[in-house]
N, C-alpha and C. Protein backbone atom coordinates (compact mmCIF):
# COMPACT_ATOMS: atom_id res chain seq x y z
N UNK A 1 23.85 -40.62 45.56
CA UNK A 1 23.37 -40.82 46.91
C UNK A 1 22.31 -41.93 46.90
N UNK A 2 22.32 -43.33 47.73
CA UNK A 2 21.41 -44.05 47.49
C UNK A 2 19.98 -43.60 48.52
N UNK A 3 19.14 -44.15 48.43
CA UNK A 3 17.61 -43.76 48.92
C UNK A 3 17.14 -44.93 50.06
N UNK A 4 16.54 -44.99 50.66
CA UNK A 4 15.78 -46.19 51.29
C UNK A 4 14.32 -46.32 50.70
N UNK A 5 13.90 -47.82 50.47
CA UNK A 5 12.82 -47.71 50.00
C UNK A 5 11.94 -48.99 51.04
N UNK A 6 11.11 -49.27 50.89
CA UNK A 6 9.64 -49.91 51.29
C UNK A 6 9.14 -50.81 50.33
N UNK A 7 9.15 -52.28 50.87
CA UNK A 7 7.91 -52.70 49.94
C UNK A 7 6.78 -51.72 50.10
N UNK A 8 5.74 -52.21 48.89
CA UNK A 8 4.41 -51.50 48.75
C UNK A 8 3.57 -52.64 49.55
N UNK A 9 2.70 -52.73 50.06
CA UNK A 9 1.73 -52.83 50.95
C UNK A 9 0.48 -52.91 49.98
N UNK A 10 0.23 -54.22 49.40
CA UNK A 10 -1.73 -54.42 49.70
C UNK A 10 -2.37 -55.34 49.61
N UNK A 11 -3.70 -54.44 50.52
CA UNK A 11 -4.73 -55.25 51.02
C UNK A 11 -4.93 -56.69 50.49
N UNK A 12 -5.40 -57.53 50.81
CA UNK A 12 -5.59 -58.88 50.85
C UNK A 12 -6.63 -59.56 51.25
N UNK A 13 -7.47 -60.34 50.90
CA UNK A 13 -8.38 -61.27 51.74
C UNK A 13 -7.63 -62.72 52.09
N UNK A 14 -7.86 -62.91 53.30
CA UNK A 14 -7.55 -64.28 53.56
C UNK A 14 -8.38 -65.32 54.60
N UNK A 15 -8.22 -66.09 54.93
CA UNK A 15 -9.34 -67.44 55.46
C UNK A 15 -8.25 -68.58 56.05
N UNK A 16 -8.69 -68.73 56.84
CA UNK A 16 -7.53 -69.96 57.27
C UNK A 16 -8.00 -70.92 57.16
N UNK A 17 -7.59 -72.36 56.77
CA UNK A 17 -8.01 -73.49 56.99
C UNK A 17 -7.89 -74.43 58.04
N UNK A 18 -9.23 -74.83 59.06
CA UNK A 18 -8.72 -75.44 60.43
C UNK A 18 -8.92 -76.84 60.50
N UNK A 19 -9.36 -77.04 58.91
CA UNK A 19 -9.86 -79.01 58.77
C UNK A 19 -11.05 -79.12 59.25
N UNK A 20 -12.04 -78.04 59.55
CA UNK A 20 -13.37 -78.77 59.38
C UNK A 20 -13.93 -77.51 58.78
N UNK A 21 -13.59 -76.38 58.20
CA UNK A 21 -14.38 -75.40 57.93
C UNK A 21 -14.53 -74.89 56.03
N UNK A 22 -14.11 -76.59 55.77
CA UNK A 22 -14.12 -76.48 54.46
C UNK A 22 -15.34 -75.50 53.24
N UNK A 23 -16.48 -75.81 54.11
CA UNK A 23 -17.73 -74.86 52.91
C UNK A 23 -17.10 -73.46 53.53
N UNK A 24 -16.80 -72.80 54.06
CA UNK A 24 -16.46 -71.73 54.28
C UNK A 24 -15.19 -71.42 53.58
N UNK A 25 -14.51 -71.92 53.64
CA UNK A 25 -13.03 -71.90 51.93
C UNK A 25 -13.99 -72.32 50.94
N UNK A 26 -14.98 -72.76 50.36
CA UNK A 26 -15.99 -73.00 49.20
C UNK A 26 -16.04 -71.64 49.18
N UNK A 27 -17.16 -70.95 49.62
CA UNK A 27 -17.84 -70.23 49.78
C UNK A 27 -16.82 -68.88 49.61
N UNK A 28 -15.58 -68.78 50.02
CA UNK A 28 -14.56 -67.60 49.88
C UNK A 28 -14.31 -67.97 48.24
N UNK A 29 -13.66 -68.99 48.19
CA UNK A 29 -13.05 -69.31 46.95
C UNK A 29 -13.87 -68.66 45.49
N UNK A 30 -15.60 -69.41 46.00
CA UNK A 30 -16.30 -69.10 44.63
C UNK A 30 -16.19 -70.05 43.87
N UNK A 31 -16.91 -70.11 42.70
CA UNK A 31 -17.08 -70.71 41.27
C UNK A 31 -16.20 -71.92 41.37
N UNK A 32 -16.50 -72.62 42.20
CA UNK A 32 -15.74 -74.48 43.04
C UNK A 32 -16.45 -74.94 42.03
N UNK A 33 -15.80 -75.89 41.03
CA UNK A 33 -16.20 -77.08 40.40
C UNK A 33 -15.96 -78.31 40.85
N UNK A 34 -15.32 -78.38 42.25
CA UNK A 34 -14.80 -79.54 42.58
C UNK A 34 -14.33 -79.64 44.30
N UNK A 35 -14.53 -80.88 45.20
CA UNK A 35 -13.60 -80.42 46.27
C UNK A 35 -13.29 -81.59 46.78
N UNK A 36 -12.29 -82.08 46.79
CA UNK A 36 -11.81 -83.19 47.51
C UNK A 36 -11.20 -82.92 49.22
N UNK A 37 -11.52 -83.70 50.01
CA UNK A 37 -11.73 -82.92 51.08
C UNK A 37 -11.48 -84.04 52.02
N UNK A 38 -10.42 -83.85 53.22
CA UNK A 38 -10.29 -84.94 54.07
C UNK A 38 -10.31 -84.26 55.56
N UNK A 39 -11.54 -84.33 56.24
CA UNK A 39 -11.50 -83.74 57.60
C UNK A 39 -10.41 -83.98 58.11
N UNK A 40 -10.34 -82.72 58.65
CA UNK A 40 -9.08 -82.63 59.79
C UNK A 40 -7.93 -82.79 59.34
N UNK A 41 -7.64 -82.48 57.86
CA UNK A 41 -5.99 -82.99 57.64
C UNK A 41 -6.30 -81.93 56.20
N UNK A 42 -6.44 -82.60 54.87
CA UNK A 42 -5.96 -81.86 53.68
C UNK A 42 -7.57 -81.07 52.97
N UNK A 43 -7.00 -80.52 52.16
CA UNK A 43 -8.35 -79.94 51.18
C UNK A 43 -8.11 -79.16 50.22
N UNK A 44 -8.46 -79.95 49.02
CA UNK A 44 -8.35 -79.75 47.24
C UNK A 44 -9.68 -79.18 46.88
N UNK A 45 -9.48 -77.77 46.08
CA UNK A 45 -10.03 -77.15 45.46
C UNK A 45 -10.18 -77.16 44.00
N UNK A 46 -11.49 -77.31 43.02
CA UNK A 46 -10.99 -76.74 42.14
C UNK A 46 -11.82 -76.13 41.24
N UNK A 47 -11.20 -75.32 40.63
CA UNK A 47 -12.19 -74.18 39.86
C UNK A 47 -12.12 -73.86 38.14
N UNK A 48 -12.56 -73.13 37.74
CA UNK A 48 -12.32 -73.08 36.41
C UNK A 48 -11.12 -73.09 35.73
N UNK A 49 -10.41 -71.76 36.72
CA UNK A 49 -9.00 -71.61 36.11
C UNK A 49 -7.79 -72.22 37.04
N UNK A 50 -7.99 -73.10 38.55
CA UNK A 50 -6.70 -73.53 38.55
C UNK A 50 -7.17 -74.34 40.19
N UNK A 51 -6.27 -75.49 41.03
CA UNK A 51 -6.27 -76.13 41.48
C UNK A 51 -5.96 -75.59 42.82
N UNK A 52 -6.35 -75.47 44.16
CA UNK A 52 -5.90 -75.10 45.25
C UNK A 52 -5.86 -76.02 45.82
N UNK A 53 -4.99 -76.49 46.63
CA UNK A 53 -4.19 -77.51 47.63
C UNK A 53 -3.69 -77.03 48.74
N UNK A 54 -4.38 -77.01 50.19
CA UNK A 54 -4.10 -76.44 51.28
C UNK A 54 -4.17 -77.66 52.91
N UNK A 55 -3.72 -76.98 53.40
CA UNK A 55 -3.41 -78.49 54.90
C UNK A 55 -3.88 -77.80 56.01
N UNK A 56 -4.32 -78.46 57.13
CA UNK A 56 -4.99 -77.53 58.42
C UNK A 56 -3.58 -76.70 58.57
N UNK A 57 -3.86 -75.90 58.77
CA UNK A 57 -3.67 -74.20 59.30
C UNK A 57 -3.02 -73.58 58.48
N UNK A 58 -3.20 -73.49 56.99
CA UNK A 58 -2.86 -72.98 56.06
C UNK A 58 -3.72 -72.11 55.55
N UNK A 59 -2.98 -71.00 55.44
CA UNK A 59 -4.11 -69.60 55.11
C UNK A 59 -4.20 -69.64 53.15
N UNK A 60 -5.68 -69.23 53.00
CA UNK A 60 -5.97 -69.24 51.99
C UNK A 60 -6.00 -67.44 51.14
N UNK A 61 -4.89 -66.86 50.43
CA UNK A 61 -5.41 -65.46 50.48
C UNK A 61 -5.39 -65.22 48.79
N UNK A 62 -6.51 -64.61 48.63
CA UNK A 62 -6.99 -63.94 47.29
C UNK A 62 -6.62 -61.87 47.63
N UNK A 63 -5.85 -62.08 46.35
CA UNK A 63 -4.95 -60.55 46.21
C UNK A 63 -6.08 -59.66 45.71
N UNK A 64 -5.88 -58.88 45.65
CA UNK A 64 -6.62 -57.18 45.02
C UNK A 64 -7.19 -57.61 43.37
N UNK A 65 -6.00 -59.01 42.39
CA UNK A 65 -6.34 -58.95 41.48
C UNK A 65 -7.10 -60.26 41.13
N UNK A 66 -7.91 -60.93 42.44
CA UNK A 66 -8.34 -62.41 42.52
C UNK A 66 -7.77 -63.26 42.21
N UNK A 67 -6.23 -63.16 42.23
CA UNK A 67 -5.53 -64.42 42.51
C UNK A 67 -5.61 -65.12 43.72
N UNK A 68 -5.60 -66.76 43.70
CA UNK A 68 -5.30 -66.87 44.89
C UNK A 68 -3.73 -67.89 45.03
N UNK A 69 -3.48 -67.86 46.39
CA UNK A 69 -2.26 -68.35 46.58
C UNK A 69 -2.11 -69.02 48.54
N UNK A 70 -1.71 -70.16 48.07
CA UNK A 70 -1.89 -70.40 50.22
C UNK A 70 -0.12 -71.00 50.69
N UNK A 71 -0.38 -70.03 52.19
CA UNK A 71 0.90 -69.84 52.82
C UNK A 71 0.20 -70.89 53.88
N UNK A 72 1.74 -71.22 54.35
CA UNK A 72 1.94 -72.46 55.83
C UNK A 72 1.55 -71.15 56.41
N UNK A 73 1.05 -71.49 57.59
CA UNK A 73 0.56 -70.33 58.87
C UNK A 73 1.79 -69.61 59.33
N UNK A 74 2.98 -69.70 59.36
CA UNK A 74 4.11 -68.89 59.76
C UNK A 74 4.60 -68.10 59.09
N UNK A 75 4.66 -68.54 57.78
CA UNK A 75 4.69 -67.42 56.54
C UNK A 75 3.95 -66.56 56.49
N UNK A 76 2.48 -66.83 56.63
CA UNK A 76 1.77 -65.64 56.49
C UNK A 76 1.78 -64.76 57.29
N UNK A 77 2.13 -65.19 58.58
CA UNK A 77 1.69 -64.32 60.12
C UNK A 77 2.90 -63.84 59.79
N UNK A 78 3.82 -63.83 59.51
CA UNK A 78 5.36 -62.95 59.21
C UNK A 78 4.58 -61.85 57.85
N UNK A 79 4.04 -62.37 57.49
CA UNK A 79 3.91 -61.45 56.08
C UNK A 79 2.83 -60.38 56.20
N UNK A 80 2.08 -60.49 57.17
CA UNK A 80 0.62 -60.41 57.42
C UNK A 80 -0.14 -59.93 58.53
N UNK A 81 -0.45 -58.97 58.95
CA UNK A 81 -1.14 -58.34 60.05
C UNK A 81 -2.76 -58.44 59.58
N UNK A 82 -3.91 -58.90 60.60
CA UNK A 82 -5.08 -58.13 60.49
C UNK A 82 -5.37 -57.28 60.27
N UNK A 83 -6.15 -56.26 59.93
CA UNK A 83 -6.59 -54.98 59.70
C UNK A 83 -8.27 -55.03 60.36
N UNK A 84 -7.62 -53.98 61.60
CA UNK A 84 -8.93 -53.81 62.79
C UNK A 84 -10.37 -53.06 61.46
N UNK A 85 -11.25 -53.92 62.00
CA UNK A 85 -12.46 -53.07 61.00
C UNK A 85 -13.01 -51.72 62.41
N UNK A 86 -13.13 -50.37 61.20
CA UNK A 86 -13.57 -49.69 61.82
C UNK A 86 -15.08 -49.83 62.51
N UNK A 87 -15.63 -49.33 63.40
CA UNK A 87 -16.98 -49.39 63.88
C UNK A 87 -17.10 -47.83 63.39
């Protein structure tokens, strides 16, 4: 008899990039050794262990195990709901 199953589900941090809010992707990212940076269009990261390359409205998201990895904005919003903070 086969079963139905579910991806597993988790949490995530993510940050979008809007082309001018670059120290704020600094500042998420962390331990930046580097940032090449072109208002309003692209922005290169880089850090000890590896290179981030992201374009305005490209979400920036670090997993549960501090990886990070960045989706075009349609990918993510398909992949990706907010999570309301409780009051």
């Amino acid at each position: 008899m086969s079963k139905r199953y579910v991806k597993k589900v988790s949490e995530i941090q993510a940050i979008q990039y809007n082309g001018t809010n670059a120290m704020e992707i600094v500042d998420f990212v962390d331990n930046v050794i580097g940032i090449d940076w072109y208002e309003g269009a692209s922005l290169e990261i880089t850090t000890n262990n590896e290179i981030i390359e992201c374009c305005k409205s490209d979400y920036i998201v670090k997993n549960n195990k501090g990886k990070f990895r960045v989706y075009e904005a349609n990918e993510f919003e398909k992949d990706y709901s907010e999570v309301e903070e409780d009051d």
